[in-house]
Protein backbone atom coordinates (compact mmCIF):
# COMPACT_ATOMS: atom_id res chain seq x y z
CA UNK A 1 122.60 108.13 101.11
CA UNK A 2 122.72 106.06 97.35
CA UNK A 3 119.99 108.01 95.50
CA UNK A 4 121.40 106.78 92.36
CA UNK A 5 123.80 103.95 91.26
CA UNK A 6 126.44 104.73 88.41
CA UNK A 7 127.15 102.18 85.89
CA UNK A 8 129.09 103.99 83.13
CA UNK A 9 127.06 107.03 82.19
CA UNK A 10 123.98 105.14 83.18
CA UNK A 11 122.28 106.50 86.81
CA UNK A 12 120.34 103.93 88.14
CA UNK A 13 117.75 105.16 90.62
CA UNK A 14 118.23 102.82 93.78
CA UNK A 15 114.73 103.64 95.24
CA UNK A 16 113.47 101.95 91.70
CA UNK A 17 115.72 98.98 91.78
CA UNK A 18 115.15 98.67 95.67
CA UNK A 19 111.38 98.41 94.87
CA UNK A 20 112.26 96.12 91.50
CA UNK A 21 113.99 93.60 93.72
CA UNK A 22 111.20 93.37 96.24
CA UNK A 23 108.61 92.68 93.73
CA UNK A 24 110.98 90.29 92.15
CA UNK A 25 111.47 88.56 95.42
CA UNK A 26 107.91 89.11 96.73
CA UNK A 27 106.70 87.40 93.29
CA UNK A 28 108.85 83.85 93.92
CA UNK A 29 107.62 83.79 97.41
CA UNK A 30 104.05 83.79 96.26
CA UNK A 31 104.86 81.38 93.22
CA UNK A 32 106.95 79.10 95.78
CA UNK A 33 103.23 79.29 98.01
CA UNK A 34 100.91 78.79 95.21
CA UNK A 35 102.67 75.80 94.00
CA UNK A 36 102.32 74.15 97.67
CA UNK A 37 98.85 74.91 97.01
CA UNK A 38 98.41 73.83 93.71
CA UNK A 39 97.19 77.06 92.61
CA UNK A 40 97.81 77.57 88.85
CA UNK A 41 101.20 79.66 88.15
CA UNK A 42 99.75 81.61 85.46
CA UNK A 43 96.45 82.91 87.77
CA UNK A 44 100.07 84.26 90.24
CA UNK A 45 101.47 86.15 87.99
CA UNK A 46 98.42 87.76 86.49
CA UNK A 47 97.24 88.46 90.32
CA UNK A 48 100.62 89.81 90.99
CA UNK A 49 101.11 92.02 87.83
CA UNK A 50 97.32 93.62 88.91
CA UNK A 51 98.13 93.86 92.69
CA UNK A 52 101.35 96.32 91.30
CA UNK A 53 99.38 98.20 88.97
CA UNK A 54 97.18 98.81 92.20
CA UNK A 55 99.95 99.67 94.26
CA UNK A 56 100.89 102.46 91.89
CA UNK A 57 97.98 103.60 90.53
CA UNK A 58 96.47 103.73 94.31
CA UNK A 59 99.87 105.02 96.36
CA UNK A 60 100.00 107.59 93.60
CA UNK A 61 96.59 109.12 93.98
CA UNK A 62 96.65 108.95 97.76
CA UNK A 63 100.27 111.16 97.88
CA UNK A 64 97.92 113.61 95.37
CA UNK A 65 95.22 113.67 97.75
CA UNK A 66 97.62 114.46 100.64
CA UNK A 67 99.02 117.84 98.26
CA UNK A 68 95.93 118.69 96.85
CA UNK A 69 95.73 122.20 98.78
CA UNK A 70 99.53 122.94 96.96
CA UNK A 71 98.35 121.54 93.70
CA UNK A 72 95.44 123.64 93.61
CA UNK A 73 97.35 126.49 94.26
CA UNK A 74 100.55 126.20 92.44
CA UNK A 75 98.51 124.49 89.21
CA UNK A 76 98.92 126.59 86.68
CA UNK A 77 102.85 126.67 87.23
CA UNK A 78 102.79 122.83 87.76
CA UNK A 79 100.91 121.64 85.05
CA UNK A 80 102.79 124.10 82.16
CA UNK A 81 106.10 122.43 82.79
CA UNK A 82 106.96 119.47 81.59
CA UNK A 83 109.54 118.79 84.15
CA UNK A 84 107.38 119.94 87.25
CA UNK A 85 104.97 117.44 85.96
CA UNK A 86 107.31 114.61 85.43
CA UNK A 87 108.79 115.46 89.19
CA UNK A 88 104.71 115.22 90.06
CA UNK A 89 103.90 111.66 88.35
CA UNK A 90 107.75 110.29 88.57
CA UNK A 91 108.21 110.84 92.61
CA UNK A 92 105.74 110.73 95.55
CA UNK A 93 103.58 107.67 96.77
CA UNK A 94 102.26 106.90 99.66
CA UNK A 95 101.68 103.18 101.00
CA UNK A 96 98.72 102.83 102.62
CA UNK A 97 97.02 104.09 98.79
CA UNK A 98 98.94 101.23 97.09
CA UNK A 99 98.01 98.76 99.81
CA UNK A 100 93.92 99.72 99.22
CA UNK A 101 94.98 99.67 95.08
CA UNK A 102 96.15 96.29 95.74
CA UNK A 103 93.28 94.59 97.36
CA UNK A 104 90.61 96.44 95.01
CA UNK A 105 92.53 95.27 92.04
CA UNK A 106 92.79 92.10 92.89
CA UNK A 107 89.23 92.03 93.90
CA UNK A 108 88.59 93.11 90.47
CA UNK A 109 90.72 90.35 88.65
CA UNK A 110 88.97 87.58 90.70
CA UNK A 111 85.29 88.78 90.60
CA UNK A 112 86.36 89.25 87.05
CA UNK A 113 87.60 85.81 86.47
CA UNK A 114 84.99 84.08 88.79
CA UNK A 115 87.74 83.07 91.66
CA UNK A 116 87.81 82.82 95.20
CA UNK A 117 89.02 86.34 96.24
CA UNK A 118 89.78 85.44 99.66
CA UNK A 119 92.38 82.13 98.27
CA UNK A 120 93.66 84.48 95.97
CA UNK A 121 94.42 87.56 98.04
CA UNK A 122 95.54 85.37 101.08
CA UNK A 123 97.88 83.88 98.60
CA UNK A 124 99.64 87.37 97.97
CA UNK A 125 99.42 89.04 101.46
CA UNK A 126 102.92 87.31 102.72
CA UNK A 127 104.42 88.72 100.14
CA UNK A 128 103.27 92.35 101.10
CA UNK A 129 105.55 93.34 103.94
CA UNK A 130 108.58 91.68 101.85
CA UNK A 131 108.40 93.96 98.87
CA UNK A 132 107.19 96.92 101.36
CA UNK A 133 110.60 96.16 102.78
CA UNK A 134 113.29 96.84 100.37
CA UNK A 135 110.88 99.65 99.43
CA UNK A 136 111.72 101.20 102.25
CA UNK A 137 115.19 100.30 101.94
CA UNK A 138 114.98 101.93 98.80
CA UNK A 139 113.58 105.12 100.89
CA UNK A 140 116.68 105.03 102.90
CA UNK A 141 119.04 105.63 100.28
CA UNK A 142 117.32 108.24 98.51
CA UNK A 143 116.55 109.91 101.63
CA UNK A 144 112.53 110.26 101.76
CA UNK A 145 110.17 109.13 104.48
CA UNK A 146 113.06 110.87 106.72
CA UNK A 147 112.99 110.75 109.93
CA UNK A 148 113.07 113.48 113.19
CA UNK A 149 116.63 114.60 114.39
CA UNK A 150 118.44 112.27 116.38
CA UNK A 151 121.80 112.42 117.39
CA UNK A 152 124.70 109.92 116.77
CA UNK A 153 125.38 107.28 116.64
CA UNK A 154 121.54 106.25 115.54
CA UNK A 155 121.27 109.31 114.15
CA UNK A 156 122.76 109.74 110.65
CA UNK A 157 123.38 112.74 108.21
CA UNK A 158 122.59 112.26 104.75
CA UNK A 159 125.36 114.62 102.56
CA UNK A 160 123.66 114.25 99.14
CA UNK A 161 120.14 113.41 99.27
CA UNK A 162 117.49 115.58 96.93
CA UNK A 163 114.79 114.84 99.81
CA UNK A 164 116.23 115.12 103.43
CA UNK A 165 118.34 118.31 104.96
CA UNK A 166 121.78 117.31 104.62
CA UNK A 167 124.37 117.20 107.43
CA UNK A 168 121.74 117.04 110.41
CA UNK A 169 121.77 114.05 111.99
CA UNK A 170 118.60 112.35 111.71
CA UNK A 171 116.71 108.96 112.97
CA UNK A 172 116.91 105.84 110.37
CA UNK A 173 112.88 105.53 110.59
CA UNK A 174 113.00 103.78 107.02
CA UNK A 175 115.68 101.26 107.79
CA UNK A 176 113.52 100.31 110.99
CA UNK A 177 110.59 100.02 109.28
CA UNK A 178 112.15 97.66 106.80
CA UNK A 179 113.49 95.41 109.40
CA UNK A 180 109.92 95.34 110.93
CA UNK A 181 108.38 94.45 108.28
CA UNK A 182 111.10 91.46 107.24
CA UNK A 183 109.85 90.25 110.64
CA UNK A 184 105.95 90.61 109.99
CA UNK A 185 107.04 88.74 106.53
CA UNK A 186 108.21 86.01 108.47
CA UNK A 187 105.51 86.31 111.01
CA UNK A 188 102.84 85.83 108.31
CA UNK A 189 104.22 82.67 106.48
CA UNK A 190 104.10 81.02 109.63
CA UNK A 191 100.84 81.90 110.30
CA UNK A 192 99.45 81.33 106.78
CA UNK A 193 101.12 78.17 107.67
CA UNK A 194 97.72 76.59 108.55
CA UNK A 195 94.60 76.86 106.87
CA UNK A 196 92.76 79.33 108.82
CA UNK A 197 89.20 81.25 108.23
CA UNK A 198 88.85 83.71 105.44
CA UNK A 199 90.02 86.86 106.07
CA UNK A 200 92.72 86.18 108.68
CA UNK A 201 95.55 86.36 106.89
CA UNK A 202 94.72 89.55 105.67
CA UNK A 203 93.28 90.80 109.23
CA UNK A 204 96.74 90.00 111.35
CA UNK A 205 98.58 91.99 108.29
CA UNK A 206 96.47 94.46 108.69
CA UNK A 207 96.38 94.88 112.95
CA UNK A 208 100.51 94.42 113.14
CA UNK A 209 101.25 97.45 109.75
CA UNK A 210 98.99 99.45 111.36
CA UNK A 211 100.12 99.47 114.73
CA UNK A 212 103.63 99.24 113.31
CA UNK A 213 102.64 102.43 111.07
CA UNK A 214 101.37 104.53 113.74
CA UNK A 215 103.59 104.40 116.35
CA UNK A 216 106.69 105.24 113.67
CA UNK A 217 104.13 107.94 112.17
CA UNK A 218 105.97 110.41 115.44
CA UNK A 219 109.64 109.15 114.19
CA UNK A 220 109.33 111.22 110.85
CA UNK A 221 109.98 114.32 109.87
CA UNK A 222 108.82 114.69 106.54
CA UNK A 223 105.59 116.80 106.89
CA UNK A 224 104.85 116.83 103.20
CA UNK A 225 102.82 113.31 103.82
CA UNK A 226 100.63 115.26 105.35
CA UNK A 227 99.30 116.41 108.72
CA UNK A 228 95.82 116.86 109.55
CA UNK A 229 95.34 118.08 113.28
CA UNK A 230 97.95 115.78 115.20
CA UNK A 231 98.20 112.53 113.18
CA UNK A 232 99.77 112.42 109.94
CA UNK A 233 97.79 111.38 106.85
CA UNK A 234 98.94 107.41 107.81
CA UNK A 235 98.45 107.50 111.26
CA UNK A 236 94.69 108.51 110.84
CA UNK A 237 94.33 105.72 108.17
CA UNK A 238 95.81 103.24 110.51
CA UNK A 239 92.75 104.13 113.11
CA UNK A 240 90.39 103.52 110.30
CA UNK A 241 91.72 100.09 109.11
CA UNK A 242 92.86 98.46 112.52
CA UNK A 243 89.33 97.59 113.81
CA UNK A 244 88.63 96.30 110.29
CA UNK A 245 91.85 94.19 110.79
CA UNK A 246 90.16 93.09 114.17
CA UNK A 247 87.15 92.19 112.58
CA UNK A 248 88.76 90.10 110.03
CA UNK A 249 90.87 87.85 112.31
CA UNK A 250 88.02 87.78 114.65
CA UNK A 251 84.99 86.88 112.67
CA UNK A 252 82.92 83.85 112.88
CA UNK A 253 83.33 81.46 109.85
CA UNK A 254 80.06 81.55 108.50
CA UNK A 255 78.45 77.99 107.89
CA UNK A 256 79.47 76.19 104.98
CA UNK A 257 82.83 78.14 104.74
CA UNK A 258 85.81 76.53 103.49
CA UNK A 259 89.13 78.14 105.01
CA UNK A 260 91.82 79.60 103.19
CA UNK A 261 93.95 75.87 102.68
CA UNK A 262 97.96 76.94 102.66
CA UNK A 263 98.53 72.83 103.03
CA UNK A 264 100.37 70.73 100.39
CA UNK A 265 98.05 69.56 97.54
CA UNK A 266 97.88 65.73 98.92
CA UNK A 267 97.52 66.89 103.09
CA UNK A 268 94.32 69.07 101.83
CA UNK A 269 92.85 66.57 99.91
CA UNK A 270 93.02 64.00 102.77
CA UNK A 271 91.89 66.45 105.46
CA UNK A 272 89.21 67.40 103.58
CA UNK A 273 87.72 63.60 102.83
CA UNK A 274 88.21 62.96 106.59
């Protein structure tokens, strides 16, 4: 629809400053959280700046896995042009890699830094489906992550996109998987609203995006994600990550194990010498 925004002779990309606002956003929220918990501001930040390094490093090389057939075969006229390469590295990422990149990063940081992963990741997972949000609000207006043909008036035509055909009519997919995932955002600060066990913050993510993901896997249209036999690329890694989602939310605490605390600095404290 908006691929780019014109101020002056400046074209800003609106996918990029979709994404920029939802990190932006997805940051406070987390800050606003870690203050409740009394968890130091600069250990946020750091975990956040890590968790988006993740995101693109890991959505980045998951979209390359997904074209690796067409990059082996088109590499020697891919890799001798500068602007086929910047078109390579510059566009093209797939969630589900930046969502893995995430958690491994920040597993990384914390192992690194001797904290409690499970506090620290549990901290950032609200924050998730926010920034995934406008991300995908971002995907609207430049017209990727398309979705099937679908006539009027749900279906709409894009007239200037670089990604989607132009002038068919075509099912917003993006737009309502934005709107789902404002809802799981809201979902998930309510339930991080209580201290729970580790891992269940992080499981109930998990179970709702990937049931979310593969059931709007059949609304798109956009093959190049990547089919293999009937399930897109997503669809097959939502199989693989909802039982470990189940798992997660329906563990037994082990003995001894202290639960992920969302509560106010004093109402822990006082719960805890009860």
């Amino acid at each position: 629809m908006f691929p780019f925004i014109h101020v002056g002779s400046l074209n800003i990309g609106t996918y990029g400053l979709c994404i920029l606002i939802g990190a932006v956003a997805g940051i406070g929220v987390a800050l606003i959280r870690a203050k409740r918990r009394s968890f130091p501001v600069e250990d946020t930040l750091f975990l956040s700046f890590f968790a988006l390094i993740g995101v693109g490093v890991g959505a980045k090389i998951l979209y390359l896995i997904t074209i690796l057939p067409d990059l082996i075969e088109h590499f020697q006229e891919i890799f001798t042009s500068l602007e086929a390469i910047n078109l390579l590295f510059t566009n093209g990422f797939v969630f589900y890699g930046g969502l893995i990149g995430a958690v491994l990063a920040m597993w990384w940081y914390t192992h690194h830094f001797k904290m409690d992963f499970w506090q620290s990741v549990e901290l950032l997972i609200p924050s998730v489906p926010l920034v995934h949000a406008f991300g995908r609000i971002g995907c609207f207006c430049g017209g990727c992550c398309y979705g099937i043909p679908f006539d009027p008036p749900i279906g709409i035509a894009f007239t200037n996109s670089p990604v989607a055909p132009n002038g068919i009519p075509l099912f917003p997919v993006q737009l309502v998987e934005a709107g789902l995932n404002f809802l799981l955002f809201f979902f998930l600060l309510w339930f991080a609203g209580k201290p729970r066990p580790q891992g269940r913050i992080l499981g109930a993510y998990v179970i709702a995006y990937a049931v979310i993901r593969f059931v709007l896997e059949f609304l798109r249209y956009d093959y190049e994600r990547g089919i293999l036999w009937v399930f897109s690329t997503s669809q097959w890694i939502s199989l693989i990550l909802l039982p470990i989602g189940i798992w997660l939310l329906a563990r037994r605490a082990k003995a001894g194990e202290k639960p992920v605390s969302v509560e106010p600095a004093g109402a822990g404290e006082a719960v805890e010498k009860e």
